[in-house]
N, C-alpha and C. Protein backbone atom coordinates (compact mmCIF):
# COMPACT_ATOMS: atom_id res chain seq x y z
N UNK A 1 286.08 -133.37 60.01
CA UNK A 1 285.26 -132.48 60.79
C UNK A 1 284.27 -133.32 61.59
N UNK A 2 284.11 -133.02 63.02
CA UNK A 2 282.88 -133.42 63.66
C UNK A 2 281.42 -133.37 63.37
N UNK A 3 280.63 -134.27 63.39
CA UNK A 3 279.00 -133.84 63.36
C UNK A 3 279.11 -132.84 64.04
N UNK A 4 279.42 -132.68 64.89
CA UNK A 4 278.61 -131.38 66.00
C UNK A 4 278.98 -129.84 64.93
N UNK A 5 280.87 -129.88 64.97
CA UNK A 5 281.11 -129.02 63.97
C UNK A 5 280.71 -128.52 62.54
N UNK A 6 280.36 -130.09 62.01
CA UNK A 6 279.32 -129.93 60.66
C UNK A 6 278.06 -128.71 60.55
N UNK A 7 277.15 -129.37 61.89
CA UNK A 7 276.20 -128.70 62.08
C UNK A 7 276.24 -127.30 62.36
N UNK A 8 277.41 -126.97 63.20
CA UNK A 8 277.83 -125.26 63.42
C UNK A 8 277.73 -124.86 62.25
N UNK A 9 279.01 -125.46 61.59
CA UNK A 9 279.08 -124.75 60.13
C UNK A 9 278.13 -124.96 58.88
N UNK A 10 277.18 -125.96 59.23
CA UNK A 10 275.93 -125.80 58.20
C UNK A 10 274.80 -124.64 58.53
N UNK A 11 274.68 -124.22 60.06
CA UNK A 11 273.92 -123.72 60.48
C UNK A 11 274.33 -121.95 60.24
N UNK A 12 275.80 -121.42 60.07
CA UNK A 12 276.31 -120.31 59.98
C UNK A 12 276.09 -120.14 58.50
N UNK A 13 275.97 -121.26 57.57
CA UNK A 13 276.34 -120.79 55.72
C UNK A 13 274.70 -120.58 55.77
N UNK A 14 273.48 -121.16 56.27
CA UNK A 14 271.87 -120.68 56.26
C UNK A 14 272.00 -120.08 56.67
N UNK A 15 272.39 -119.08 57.80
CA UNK A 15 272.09 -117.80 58.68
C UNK A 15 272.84 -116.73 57.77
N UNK A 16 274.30 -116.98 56.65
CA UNK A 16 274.75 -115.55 56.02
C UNK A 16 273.83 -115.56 54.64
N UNK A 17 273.40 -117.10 54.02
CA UNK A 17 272.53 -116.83 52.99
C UNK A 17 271.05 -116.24 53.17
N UNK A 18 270.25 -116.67 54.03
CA UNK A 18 269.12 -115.19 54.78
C UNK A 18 269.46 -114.15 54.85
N UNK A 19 270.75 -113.81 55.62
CA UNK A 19 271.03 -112.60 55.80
C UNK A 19 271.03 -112.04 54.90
N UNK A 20 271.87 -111.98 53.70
CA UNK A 20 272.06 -111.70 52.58
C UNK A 20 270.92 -111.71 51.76
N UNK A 21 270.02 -112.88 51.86
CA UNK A 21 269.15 -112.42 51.12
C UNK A 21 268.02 -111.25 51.55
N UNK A 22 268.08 -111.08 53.15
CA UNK A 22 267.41 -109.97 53.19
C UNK A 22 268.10 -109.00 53.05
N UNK A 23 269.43 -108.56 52.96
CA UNK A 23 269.89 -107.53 52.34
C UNK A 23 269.51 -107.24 50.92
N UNK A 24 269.51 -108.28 50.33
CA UNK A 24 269.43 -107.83 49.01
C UNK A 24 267.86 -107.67 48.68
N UNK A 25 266.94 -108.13 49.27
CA UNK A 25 265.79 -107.65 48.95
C UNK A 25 265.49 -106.28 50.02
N UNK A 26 266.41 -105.37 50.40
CA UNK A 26 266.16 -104.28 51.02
C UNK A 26 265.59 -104.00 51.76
N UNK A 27 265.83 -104.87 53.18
CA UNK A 27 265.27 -105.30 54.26
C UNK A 27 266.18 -104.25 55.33
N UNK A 28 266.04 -103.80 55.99
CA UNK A 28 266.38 -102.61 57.06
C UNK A 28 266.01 -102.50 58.43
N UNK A 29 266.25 -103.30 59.60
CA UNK A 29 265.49 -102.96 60.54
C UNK A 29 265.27 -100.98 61.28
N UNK A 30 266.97 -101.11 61.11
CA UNK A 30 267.36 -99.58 61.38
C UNK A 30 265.75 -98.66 61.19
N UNK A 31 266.05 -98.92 59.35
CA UNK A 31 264.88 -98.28 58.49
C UNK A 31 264.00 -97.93 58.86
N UNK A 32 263.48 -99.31 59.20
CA UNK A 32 262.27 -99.90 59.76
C UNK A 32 261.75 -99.23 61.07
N UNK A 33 262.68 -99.29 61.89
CA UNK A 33 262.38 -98.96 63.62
C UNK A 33 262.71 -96.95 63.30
N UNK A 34 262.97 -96.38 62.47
CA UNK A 34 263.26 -95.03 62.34
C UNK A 34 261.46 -94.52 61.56
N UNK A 35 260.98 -95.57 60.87
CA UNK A 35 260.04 -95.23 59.74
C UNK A 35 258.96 -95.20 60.84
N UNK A 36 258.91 -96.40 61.42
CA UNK A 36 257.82 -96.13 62.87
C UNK A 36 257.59 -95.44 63.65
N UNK A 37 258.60 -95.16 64.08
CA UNK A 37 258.63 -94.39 65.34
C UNK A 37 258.50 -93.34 64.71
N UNK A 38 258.68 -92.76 63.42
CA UNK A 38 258.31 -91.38 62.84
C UNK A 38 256.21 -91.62 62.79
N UNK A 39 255.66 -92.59 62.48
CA UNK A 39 254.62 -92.80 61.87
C UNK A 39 253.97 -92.49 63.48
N UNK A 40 255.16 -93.46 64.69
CA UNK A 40 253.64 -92.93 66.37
C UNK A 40 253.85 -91.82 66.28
N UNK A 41 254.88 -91.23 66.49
CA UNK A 41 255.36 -90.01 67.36
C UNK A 41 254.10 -88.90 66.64
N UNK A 42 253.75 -89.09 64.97
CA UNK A 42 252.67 -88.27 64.72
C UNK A 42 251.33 -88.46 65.01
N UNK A 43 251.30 -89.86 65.44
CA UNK A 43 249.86 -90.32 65.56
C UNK A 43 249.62 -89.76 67.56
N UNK A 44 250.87 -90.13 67.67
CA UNK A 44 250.81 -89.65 69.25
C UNK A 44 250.44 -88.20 69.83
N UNK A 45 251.20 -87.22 68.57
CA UNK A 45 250.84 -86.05 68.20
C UNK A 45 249.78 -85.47 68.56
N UNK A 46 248.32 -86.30 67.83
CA UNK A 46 247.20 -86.24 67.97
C UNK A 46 246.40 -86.45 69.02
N UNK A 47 246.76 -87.57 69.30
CA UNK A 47 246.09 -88.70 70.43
C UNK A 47 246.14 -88.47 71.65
N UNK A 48 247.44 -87.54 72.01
CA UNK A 48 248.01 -87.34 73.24
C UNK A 48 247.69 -85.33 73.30
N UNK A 49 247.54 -84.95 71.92
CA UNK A 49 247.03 -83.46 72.19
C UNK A 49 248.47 -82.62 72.84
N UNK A 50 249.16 -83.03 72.11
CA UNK A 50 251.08 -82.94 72.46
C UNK A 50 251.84 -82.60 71.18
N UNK A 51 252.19 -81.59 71.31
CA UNK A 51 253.40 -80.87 70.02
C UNK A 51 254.20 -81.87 70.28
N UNK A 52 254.54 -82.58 68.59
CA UNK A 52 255.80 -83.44 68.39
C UNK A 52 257.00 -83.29 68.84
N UNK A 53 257.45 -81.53 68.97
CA UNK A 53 258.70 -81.21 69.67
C UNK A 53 259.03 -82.09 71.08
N UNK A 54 257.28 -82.26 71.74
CA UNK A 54 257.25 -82.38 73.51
C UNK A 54 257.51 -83.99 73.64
N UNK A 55 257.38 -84.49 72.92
CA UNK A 55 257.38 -85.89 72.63
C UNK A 55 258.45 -86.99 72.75
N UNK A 56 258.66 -88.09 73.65
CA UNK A 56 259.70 -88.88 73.68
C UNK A 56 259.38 -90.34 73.57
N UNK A 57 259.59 -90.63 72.60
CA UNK A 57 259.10 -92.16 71.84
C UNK A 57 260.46 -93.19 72.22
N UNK A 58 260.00 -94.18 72.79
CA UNK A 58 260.75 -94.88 73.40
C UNK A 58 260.98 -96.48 72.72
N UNK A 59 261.92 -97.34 72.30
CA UNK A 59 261.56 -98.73 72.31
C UNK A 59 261.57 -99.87 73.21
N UNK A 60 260.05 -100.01 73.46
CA UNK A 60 259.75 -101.32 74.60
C UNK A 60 260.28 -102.40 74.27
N UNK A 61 260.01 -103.20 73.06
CA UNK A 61 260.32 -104.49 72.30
C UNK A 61 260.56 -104.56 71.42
N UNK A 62 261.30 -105.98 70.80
CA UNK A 62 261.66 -105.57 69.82
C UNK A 62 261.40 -107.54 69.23
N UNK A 63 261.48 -107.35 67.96
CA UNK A 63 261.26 -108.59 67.35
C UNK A 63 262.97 -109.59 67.68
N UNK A 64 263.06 -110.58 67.29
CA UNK A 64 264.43 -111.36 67.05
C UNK A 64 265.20 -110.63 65.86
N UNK A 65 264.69 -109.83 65.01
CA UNK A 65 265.24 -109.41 64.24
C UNK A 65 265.69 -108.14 64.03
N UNK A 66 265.29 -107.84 65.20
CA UNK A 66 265.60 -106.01 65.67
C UNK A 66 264.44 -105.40 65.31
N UNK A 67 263.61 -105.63 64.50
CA UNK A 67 262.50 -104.39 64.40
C UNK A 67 261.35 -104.32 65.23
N UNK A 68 261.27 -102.94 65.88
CA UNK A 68 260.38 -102.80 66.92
C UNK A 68 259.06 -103.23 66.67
N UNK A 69 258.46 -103.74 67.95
CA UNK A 69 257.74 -104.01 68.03
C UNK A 69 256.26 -103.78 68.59
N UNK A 70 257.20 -102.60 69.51
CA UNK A 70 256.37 -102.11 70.64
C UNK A 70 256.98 -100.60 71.23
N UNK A 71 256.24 -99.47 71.31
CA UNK A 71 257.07 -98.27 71.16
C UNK A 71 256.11 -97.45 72.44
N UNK A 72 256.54 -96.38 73.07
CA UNK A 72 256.57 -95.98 74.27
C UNK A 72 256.24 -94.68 74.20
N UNK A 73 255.72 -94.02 73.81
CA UNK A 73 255.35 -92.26 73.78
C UNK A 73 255.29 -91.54 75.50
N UNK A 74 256.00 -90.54 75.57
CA UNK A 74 256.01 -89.34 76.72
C UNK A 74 255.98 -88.42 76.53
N UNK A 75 255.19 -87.25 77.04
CA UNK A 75 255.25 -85.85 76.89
C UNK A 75 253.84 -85.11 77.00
N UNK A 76 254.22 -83.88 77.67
CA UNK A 76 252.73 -83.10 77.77
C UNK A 76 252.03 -83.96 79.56
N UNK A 77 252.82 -84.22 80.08
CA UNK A 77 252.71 -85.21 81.61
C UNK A 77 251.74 -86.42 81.19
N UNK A 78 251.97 -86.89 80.08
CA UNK A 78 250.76 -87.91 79.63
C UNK A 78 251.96 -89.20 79.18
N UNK A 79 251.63 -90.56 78.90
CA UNK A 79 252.16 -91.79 78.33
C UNK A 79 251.00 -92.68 77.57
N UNK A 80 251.81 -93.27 76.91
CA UNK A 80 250.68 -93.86 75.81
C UNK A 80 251.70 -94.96 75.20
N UNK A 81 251.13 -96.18 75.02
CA UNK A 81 252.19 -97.49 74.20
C UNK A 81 251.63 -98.02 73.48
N UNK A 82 252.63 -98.00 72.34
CA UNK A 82 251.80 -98.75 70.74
C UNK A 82 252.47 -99.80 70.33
N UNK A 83 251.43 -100.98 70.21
CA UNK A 83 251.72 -102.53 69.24
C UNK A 83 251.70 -102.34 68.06
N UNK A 84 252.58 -103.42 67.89
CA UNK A 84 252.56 -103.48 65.88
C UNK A 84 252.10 -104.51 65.77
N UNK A 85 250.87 -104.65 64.63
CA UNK A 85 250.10 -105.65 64.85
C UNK A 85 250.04 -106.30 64.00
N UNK A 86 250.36 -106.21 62.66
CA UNK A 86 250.26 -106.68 60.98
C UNK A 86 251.21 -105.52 60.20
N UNK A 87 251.99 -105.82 59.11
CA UNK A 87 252.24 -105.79 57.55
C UNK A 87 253.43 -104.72 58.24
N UNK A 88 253.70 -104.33 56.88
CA UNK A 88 254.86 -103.75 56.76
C UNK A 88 255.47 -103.01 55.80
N UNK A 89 256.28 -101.54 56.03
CA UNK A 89 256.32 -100.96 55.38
C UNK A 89 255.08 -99.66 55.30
N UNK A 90 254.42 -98.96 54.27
CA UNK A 90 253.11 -98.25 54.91
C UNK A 90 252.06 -98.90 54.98
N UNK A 91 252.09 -100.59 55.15
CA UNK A 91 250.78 -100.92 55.12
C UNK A 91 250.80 -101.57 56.76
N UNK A 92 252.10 -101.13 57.83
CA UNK A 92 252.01 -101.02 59.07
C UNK A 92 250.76 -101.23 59.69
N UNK A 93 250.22 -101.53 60.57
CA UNK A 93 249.25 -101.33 61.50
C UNK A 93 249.83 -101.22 62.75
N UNK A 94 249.35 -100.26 63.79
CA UNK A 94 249.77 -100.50 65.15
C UNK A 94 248.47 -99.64 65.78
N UNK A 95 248.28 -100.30 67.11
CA UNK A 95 247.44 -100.13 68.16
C UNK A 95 247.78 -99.20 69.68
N UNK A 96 247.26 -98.64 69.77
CA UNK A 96 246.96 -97.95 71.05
C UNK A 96 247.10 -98.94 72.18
N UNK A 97 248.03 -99.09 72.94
CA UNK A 97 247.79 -100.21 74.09
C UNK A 97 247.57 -99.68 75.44
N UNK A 98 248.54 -98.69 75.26
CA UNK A 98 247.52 -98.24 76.89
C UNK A 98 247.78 -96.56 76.83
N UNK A 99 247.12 -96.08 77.85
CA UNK A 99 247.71 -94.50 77.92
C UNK A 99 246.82 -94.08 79.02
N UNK A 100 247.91 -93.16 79.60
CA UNK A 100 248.17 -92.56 80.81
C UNK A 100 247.63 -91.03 81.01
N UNK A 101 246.67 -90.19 81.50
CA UNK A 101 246.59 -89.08 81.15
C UNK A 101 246.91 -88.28 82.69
């Protein structure tokens, strides 16, 4: 086998053992980006003075690992965009970044 090939294939057996290990410690971006966007869309709720029905939460960004990062609220003729700023899981934080009235 080639160095170069070595390195492919050393670099693919670390990328399925991470993987795996964040599977097995029950790691989810899906999860993750579904759990959020449930957590603005209510905070937006408020903030924006907008029935959740009226509401269209969008994803701006996203990490390397798929989980959002940055989420997009519409509805009620208003916009509003929220950062994720620290932790994870319900100890989430995210910020108000801009909004449109």
């Amino acid at each position: 086998m080639q160095p170069g090939a070595m390195k492919s294939a050393w670099a693919l057996g670390v990328g399925l053992v991470l993987g795996s290990w964040a599977c097995s410690m029950g790691w989810d971006p899906v999860k993750w980006n579904s759990e959020q966007t449930a957590k603005i869309r209510q905070r937006a709720t408020f903030e924006m003075s907008c029935p959740n029905e009226s509401l269209n939460v969008v994803e701006l960004d996203k990490e390397t690992d798929g989980t959002v990062k940055a989420l997009g609220v519409e509805g009620c003729g208003k916009k509003a965009s929220y950062v994720h700023l620290k932790g994870y899981g319900n100890e989430a934080v995210w910020a108000l970044s801009s909004q449109q009235n």
